[in-house]
C-alpha atoms as a PDB file:
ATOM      1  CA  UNK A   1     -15.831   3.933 -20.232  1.00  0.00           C
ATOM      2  CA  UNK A   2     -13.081   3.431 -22.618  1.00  0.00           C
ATOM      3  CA  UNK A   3     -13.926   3.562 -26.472  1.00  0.00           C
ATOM      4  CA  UNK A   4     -10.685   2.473 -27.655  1.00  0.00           C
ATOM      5  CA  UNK A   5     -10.701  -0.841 -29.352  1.00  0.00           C
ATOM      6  CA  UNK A   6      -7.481  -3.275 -29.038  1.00  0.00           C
ATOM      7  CA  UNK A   7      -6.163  -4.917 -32.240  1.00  0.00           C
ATOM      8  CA  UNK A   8      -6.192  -8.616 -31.979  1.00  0.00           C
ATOM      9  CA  UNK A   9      -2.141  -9.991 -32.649  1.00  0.00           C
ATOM     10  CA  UNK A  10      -1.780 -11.591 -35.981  1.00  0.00           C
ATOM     11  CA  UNK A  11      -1.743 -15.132 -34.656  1.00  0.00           C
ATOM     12  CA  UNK A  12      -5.518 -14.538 -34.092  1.00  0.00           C
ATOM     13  CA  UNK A  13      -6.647 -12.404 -36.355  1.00  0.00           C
ATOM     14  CA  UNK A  14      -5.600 -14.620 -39.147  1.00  0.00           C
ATOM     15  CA  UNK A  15      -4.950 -13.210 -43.047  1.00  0.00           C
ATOM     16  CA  UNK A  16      -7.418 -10.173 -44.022  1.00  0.00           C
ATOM     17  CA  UNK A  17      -8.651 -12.645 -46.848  1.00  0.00           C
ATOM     18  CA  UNK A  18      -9.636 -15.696 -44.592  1.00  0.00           C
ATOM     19  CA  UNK A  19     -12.930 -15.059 -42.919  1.00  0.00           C
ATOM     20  CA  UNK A  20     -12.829 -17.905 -40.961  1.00  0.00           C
ATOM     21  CA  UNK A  21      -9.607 -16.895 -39.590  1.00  0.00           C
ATOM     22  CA  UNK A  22     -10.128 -12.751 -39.017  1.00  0.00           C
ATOM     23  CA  UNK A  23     -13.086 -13.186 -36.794  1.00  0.00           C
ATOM     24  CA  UNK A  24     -11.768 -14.593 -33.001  1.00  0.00           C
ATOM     25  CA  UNK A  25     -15.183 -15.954 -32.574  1.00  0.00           C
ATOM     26  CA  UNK A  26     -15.241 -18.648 -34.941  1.00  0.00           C
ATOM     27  CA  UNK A  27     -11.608 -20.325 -34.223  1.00  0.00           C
ATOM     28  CA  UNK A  28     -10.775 -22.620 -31.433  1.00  0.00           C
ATOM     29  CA  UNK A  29     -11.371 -21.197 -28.050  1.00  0.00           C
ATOM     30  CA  UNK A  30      -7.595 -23.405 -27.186  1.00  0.00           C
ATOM     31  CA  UNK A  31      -5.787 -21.933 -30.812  1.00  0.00           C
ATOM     32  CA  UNK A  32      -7.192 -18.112 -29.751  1.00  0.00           C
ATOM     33  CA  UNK A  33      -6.460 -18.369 -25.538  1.00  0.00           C
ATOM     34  CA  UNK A  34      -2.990 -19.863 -26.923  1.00  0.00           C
ATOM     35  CA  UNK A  35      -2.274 -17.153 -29.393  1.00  0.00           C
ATOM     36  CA  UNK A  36      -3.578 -14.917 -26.104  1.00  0.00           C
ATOM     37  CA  UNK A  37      -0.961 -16.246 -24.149  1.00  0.00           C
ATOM     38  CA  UNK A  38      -4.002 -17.547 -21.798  1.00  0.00           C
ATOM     39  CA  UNK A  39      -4.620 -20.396 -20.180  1.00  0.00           C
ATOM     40  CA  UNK A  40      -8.084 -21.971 -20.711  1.00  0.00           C
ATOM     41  CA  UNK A  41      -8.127 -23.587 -17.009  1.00  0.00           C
ATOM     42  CA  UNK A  42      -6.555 -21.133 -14.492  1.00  0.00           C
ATOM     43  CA  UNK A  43      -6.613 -17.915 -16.249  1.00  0.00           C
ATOM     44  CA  UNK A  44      -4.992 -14.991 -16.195  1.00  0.00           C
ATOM     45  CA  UNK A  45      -2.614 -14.345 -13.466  1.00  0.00           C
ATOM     46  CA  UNK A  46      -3.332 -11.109 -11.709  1.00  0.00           C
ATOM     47  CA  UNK A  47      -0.546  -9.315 -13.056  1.00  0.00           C
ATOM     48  CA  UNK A  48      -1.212  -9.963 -16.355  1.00  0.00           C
ATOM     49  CA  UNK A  49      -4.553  -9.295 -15.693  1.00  0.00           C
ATOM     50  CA  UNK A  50      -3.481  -5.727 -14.520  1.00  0.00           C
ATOM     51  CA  UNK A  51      -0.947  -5.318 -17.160  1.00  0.00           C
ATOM     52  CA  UNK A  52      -3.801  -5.767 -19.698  1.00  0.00           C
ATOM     53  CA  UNK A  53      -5.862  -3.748 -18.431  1.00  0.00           C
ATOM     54  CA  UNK A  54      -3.590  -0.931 -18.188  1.00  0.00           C
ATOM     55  CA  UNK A  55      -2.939  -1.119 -21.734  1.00  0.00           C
ATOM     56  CA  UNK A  56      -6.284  -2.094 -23.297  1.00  0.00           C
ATOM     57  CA  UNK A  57      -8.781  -0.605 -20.600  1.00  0.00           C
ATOM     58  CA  UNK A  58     -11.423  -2.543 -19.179  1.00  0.00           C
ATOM     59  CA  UNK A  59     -13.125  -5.632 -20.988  1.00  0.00           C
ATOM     60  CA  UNK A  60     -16.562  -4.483 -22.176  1.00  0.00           C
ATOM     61  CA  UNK A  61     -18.527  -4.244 -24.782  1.00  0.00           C
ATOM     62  CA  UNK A  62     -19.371  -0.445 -26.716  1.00  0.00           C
ATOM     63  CA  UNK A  63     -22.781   0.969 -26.643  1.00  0.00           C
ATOM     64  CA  UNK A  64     -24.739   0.691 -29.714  1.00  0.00           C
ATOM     65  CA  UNK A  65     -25.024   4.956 -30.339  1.00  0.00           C
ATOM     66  CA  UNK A  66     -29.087   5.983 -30.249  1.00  0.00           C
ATOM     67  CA  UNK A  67     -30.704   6.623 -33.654  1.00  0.00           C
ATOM     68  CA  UNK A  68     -30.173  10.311 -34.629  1.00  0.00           C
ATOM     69  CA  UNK A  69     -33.141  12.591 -33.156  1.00  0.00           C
ATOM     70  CA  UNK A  70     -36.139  12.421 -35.837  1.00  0.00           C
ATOM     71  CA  UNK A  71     -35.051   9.333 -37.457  1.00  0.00           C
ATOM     72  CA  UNK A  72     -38.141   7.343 -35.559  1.00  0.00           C
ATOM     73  CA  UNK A  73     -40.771   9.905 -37.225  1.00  0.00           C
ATOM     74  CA  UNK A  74     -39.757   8.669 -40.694  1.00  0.00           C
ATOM     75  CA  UNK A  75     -40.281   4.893 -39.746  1.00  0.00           C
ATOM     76  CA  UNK A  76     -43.624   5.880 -37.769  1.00  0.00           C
ATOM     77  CA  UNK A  77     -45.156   8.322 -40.549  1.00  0.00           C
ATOM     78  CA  UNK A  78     -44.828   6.392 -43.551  1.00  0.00           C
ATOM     79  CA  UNK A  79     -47.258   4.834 -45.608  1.00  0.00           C
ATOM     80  CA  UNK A  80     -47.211   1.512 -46.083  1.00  0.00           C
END
């Protein structure tokens, strides 16, 4: 599993100071796929596909790390 994390290009990130604009999520799924250079109804041809994922590594989500050892003691043994 690849931990690497690809930088989004500018045209979707948006400025640093525009929240609505830095996070992918909440633009346009056409004005992101479009800065993407994807297309919304077909896709990504399979050798962009491959090209991506030779650069970026797979698409997936990284695991949320376990608490540190001990840390659930604290939350169990105090009083309330």
């Amino acid at each position: 599993m690849s931990t690497a994390r690809a930088t989004p290009p500018a045209a979707v990130a948006g400025t640093a100071g525009d929240a609505e604009h830095t996070d992918p999520s909440t633009r346009d799924a056409g004005t992101v796929a479009s800065a993407l250079a994807a297309d919304l109804r077909h896709g990504l041809t399979a050798a962009e596909a491959a090209r991506r994922l030779a650069a970026d590594g797979p698409n997936e989500l990284r695991a949320v790390p376990p608490p540190p050892p001990g840390s659930g003691c604290w939350r169990t043994s105090r009083i309330r």
